[in-house]
Protein backbone atom coordinates (compact mmCIF):
# COMPACT_ATOMS: atom_id res chain seq x y z
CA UNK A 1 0.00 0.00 0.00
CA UNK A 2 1.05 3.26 -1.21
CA UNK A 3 1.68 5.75 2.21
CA UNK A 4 0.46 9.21 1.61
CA UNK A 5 2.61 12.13 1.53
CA UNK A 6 2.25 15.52 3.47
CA UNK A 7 2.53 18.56 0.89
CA UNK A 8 2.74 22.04 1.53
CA UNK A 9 0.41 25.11 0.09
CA UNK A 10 0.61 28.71 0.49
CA UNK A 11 -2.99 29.67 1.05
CA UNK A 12 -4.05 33.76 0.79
CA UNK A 13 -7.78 33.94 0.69
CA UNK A 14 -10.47 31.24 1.11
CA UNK A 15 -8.58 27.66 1.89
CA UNK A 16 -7.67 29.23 5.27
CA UNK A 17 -11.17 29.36 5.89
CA UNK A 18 -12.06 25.92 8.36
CA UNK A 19 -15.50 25.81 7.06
CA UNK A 20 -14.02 25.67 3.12
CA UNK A 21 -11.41 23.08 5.22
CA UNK A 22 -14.15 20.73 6.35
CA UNK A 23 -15.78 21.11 3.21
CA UNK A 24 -13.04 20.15 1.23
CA UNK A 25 -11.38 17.94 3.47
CA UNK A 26 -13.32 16.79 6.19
CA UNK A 27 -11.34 18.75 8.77
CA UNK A 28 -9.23 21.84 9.55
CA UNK A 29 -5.43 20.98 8.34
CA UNK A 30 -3.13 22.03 10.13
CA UNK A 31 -1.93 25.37 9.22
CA UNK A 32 1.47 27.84 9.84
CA UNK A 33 1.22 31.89 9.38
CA UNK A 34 3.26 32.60 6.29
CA UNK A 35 3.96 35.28 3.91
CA UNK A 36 4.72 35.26 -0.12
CA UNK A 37 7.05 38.55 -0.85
CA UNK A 38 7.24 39.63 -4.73
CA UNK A 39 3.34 39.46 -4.86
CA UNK A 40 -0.15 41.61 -3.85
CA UNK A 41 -4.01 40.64 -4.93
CA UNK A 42 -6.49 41.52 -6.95
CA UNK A 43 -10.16 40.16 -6.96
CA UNK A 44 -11.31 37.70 -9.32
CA UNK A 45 -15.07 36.78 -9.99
CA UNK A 46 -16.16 33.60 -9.28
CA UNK A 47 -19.40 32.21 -11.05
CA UNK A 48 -19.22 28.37 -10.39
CA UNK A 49 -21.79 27.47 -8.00
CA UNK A 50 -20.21 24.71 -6.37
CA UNK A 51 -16.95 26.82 -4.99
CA UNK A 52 -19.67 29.93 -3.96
CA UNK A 53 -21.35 27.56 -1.90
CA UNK A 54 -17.97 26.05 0.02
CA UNK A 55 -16.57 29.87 0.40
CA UNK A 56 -20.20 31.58 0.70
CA UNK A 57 -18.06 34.17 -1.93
CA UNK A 58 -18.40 35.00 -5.54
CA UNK A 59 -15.41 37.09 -5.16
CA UNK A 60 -12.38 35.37 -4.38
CA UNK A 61 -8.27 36.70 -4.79
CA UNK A 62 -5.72 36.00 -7.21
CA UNK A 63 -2.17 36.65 -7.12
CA UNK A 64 -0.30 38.84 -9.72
CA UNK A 65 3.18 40.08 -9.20
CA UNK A 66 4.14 43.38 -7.85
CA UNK A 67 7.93 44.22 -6.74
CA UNK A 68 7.98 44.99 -3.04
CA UNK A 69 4.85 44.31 -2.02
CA UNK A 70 3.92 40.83 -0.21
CA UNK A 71 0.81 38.71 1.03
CA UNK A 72 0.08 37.87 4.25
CA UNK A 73 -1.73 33.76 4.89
CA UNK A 74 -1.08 30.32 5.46
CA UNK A 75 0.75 27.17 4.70
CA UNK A 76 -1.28 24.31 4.59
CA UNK A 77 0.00 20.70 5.65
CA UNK A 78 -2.06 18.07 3.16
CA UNK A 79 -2.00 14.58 2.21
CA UNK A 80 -2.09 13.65 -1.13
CA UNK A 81 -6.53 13.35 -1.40
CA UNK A 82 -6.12 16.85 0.45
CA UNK A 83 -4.20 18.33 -2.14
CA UNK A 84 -5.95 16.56 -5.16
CA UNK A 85 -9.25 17.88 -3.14
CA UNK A 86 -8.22 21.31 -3.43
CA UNK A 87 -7.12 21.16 -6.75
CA UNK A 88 -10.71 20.38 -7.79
CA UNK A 89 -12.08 22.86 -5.93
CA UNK A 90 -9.92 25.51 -7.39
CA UNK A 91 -11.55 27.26 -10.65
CA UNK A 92 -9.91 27.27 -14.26
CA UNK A 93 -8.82 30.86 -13.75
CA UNK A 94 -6.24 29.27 -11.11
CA UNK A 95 -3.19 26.30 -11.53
CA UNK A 96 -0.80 25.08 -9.03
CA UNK A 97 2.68 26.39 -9.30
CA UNK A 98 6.37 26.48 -7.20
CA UNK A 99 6.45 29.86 -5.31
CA UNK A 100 8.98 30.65 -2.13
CA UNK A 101 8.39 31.80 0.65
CA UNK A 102 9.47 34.92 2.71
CA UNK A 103 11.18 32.46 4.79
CA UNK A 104 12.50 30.96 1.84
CA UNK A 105 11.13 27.94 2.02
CA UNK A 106 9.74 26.26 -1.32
CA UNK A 107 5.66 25.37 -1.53
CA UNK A 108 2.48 24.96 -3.73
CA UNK A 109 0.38 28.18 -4.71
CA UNK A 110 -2.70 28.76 -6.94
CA UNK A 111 -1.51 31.53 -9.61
CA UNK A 112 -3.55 33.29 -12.25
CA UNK A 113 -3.50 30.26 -14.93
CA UNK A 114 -2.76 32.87 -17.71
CA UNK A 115 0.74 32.87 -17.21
CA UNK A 116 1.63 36.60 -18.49
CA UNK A 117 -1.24 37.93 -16.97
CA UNK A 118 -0.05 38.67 -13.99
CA UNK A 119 3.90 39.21 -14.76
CA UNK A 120 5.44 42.02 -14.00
CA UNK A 121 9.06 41.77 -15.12
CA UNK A 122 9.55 38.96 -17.95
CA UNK A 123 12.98 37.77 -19.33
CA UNK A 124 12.63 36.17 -22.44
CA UNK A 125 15.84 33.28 -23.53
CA UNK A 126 15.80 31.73 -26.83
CA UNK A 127 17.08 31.78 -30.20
CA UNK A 128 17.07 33.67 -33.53
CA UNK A 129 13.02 33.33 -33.75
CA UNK A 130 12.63 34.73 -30.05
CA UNK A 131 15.18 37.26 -30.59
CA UNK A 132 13.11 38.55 -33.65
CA UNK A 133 15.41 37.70 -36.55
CA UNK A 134 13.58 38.97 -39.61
CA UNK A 135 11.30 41.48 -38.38
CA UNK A 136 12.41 45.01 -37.29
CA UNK A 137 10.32 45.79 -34.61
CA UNK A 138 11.80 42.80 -32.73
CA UNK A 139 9.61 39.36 -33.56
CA UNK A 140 7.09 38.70 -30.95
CA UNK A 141 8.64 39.55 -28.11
CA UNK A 142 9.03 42.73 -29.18
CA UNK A 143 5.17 43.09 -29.78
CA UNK A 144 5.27 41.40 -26.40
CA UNK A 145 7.62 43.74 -24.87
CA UNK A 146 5.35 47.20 -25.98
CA UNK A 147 1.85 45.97 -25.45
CA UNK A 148 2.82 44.79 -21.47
CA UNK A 149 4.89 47.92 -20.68
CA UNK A 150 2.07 50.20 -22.45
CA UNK A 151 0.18 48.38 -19.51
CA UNK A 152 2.19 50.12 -16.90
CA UNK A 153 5.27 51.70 -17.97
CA UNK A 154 6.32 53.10 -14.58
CA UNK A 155 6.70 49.31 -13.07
CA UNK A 156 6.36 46.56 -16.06
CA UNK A 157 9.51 45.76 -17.65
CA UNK A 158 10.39 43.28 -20.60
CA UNK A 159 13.99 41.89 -21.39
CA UNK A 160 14.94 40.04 -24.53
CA UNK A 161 17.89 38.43 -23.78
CA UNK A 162 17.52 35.80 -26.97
CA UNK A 163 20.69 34.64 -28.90
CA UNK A 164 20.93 33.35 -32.45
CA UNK A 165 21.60 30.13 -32.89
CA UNK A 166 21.56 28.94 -28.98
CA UNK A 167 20.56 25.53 -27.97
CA UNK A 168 18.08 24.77 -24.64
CA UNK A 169 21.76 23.66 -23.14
CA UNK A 170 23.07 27.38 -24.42
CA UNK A 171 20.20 28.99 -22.32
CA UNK A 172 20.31 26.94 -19.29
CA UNK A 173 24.07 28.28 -19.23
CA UNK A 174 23.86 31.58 -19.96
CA UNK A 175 20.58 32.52 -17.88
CA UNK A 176 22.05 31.85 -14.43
CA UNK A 177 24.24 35.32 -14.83
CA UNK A 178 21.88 37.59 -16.52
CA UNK A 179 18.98 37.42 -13.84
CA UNK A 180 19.61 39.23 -10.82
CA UNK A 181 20.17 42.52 -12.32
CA UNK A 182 16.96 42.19 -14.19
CA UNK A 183 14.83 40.93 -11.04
CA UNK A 184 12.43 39.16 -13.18
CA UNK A 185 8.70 37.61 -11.92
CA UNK A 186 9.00 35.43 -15.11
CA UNK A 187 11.30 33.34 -17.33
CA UNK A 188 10.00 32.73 -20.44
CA UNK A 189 11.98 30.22 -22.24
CA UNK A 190 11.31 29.76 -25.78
CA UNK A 191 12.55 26.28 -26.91
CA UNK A 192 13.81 27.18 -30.23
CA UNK A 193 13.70 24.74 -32.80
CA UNK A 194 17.77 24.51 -32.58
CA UNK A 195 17.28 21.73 -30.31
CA UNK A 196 15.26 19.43 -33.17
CA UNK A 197 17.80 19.64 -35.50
CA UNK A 198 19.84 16.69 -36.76
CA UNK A 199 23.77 17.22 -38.75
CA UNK A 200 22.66 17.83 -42.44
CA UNK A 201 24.14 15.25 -44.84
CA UNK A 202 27.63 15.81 -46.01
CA UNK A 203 28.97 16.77 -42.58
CA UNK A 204 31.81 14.43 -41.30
CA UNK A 205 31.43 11.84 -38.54
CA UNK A 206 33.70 14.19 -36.04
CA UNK A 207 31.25 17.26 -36.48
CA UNK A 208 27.96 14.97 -36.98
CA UNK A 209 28.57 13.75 -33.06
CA UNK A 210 29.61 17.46 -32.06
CA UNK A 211 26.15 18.71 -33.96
CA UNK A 212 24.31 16.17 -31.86
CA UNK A 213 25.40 17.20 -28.57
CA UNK A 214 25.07 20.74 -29.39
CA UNK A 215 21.41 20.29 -30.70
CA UNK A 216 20.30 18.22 -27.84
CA UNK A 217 19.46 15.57 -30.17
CA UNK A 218 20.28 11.58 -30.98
CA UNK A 219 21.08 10.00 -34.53
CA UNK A 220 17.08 9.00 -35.34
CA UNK A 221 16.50 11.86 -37.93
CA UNK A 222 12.51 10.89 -38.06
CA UNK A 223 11.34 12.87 -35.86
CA UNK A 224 11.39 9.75 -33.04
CA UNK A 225 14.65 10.21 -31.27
CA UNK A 226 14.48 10.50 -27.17
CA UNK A 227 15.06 14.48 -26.03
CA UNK A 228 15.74 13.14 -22.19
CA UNK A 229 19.04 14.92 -22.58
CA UNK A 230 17.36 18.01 -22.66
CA UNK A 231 16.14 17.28 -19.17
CA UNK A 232 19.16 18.67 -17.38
CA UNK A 233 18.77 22.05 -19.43
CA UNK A 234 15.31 22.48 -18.29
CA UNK A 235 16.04 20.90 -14.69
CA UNK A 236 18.55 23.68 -14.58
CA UNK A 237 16.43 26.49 -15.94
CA UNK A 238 13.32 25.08 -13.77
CA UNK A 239 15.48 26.16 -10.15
CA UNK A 240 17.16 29.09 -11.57
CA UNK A 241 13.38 30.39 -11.80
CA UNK A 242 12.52 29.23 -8.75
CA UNK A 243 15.53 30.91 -7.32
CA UNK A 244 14.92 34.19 -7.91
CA UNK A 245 11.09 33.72 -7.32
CA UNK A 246 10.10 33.70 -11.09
CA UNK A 247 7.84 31.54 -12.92
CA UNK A 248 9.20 29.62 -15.58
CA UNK A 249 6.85 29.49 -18.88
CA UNK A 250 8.26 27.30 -21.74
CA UNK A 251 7.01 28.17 -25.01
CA UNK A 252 7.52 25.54 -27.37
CA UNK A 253 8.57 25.49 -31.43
CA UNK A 254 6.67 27.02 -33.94
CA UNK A 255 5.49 25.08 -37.37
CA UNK A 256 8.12 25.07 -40.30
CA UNK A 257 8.10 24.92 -43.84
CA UNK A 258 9.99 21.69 -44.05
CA UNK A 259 10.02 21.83 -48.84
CA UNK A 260 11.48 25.49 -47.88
CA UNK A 261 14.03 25.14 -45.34
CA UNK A 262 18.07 24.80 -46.34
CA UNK A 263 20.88 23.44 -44.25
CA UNK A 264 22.23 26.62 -41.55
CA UNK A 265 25.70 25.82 -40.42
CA UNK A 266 25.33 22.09 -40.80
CA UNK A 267 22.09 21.81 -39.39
CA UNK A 268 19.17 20.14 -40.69
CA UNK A 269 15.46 20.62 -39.81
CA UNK A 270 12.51 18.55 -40.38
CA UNK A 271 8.88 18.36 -39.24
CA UNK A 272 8.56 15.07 -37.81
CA UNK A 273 11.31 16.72 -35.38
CA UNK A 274 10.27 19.72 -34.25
CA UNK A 275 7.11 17.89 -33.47
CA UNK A 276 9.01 15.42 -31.46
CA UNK A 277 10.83 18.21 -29.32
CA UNK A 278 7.42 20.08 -29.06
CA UNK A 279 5.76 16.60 -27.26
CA UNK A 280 8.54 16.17 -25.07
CA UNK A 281 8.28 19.84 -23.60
CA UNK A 282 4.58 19.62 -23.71
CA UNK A 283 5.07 16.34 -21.38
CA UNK A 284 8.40 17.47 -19.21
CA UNK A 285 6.23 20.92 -18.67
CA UNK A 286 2.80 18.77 -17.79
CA UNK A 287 5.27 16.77 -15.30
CA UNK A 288 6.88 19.12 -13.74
CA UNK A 289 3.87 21.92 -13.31
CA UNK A 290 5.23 24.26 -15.66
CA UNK A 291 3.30 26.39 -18.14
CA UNK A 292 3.79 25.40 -21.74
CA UNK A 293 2.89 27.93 -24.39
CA UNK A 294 2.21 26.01 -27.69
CA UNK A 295 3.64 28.41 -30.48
CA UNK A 296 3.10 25.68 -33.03
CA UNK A 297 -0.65 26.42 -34.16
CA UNK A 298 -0.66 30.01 -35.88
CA UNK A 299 1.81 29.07 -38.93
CA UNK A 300 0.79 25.66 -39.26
CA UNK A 301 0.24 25.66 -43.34
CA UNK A 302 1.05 29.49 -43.61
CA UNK A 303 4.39 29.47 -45.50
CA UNK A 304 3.75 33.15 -46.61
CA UNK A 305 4.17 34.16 -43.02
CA UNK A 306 8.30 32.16 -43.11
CA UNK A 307 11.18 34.15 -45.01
CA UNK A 308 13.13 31.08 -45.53
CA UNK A 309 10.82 28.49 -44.63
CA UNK A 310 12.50 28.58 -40.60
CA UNK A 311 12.21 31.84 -39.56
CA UNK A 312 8.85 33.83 -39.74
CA UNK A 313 8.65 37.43 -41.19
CA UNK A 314 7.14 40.54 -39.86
CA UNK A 315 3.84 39.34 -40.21
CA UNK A 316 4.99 35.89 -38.87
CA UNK A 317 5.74 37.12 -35.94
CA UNK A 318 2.64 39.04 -35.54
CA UNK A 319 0.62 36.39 -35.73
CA UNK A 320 3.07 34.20 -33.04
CA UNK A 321 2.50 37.53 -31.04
CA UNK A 322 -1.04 37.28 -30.90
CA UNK A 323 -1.40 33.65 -30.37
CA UNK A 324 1.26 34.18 -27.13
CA UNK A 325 -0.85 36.78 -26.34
CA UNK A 326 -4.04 34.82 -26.02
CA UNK A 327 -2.58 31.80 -24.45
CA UNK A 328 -0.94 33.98 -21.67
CA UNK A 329 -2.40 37.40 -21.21
């Protein structure tokens, strides 16, 4: 028989509430004054009957980040049912995440299940597509970038700090340094479709095992090869977030013309691979309660919107931009 565990969850409204506790749980849980800094509230409608009847509110709070500020509750001690309990009762507008403590300590929390929503300061890592290669104003992070500091410019704040060319390994390198100036609320990784790409033909054996490191990827080429490798990149990237209090938000590759692409710097890109890499986020994200973004749909069939068949154009990037936008804002 299975033993249950005890998890942890930072609680800042309505879960503190014994009455919700016994609803829920069929008792008050133990429970420890705590305190989430990097955070304040805002109220949030509620319209499904079943949670305004536990809470007796059709107002409840959500988090959203604010620099400085910090919210004042509870950690809550629960057993596996507990915490599967109050998942259910939780609404769609809410999805358990990693936060840390004032104390420091590391725990559940409901956040805003929009992603972007309630960011204040994003960094975004990636590669020549998140770094806007082939549009001037900056790709879609830098349609990103205006529309959330046009929302507040005195306190919202977007980085890009994309490279060409880097690799999920690249990023989970580099990031470590670049964060604490930047005091971000969010990492937004986008997995660049670098890491589906296979040596093109023609390359020798010596550089066709150095390609495959550097791309993440094994020797299948159809779109079937195992991306565990990329696990310690996005281990890595995963507690660099959580160290600095940011949430990590992968965004995953977007569709290519596969007839249109050509060989860059001995790298080859197919389909049946980028599809591969975008499953294996999809699942390491679903594991690991991480938000995926899925970047894939908006140029699926649209080869206008790709200047080389890899790398979208102005209007490419428009359209990521506004998919991103829906998904997370």
């Amino acid at each position: 028989m299975t033993e249950s565990r005890t998890h942890t969850l930072f609680s800042f409204g309505t879960l503190r509430d014994d009455r919700v506790q016994t609803a829920l749980f069929g008792r008050a849980v133990p429970t420890s004054p705590a305190a989430l800094a990097g955070y304040t509230t805002r109220p949030l409608k509620i319209t499904d009957p079943a949670v305004i009847a536990a809470s007796g509110l059709d107002v409840h709070l959500i988090l959203e980040r604010r620099l400085g500020a910090s919210v004042e509750g509870a950690v809550l001690h629960l057993t596996d049912q507990e915490l599967a309990a109050a998942d259910a009762y939780e609404v769609d507008d809410y999805t358990r995440r990693r936060v840390v403590l004032s104390s420091g300590a590391t725990t559940w929390a409901y956040l805003d299940a929009k992603p972007l929503r309630p960011a204040e300061r994003i960094v975004v890592v990636g590669d020549s597509i998140a770094y806007g290669r082939c549009d001037p104003r900056g790709g879609w992070a830098g349609h990103l970038a205006a529309a959330h500091i046009a929302g507040n410019e005195a306190e919202r704040r977007l980085f890009n700090l994309a490279v060409p060319g880097s690799t999920l390994a690249d990023v989970g390198e580099q990031t470590p340094a670049l964060l604490a100036a930047r005091r971000p609320d969010t990492l937004l990784v986008a997995a660049g479709i670098n890491d589906s790409a296979v040596p093109a033909a023609g390359t020798t054996a010596r550089a066709d095992a150095d390609l495959a490191v550097r791309s993440g990827s094994g020797s299948d080429s159809d779109g079937t090869a195992d991306f565990a490798r990329l696990t310690g990149s996005l281990d890595t990237l995963a507690a660099t977030a959580l160290g600095h209090n940011a949430r990590l938000v992968v965004a995953g590759p977007s569709w290519l013309d596969e007839d249109r692409t050509r060989d860059y710097e001995g790298l080859r890109f197919t389909r049946a691979r980028a599809l591969a890499l975008r499953a294996f986020l999809r699942a390491w994200c679903e594991a690991n309660h991480i938000d995926f973004l899925d970047l894939w749909e908006p140029l699926r069939e649209r080869t206008e919107l790709l200047v080389d068949g890899l790398h979208p154009s102005a209007e490419g990037h428009r359209a990521l931009y506004e998919h991103l936008d829906a998904l997370g804002r």
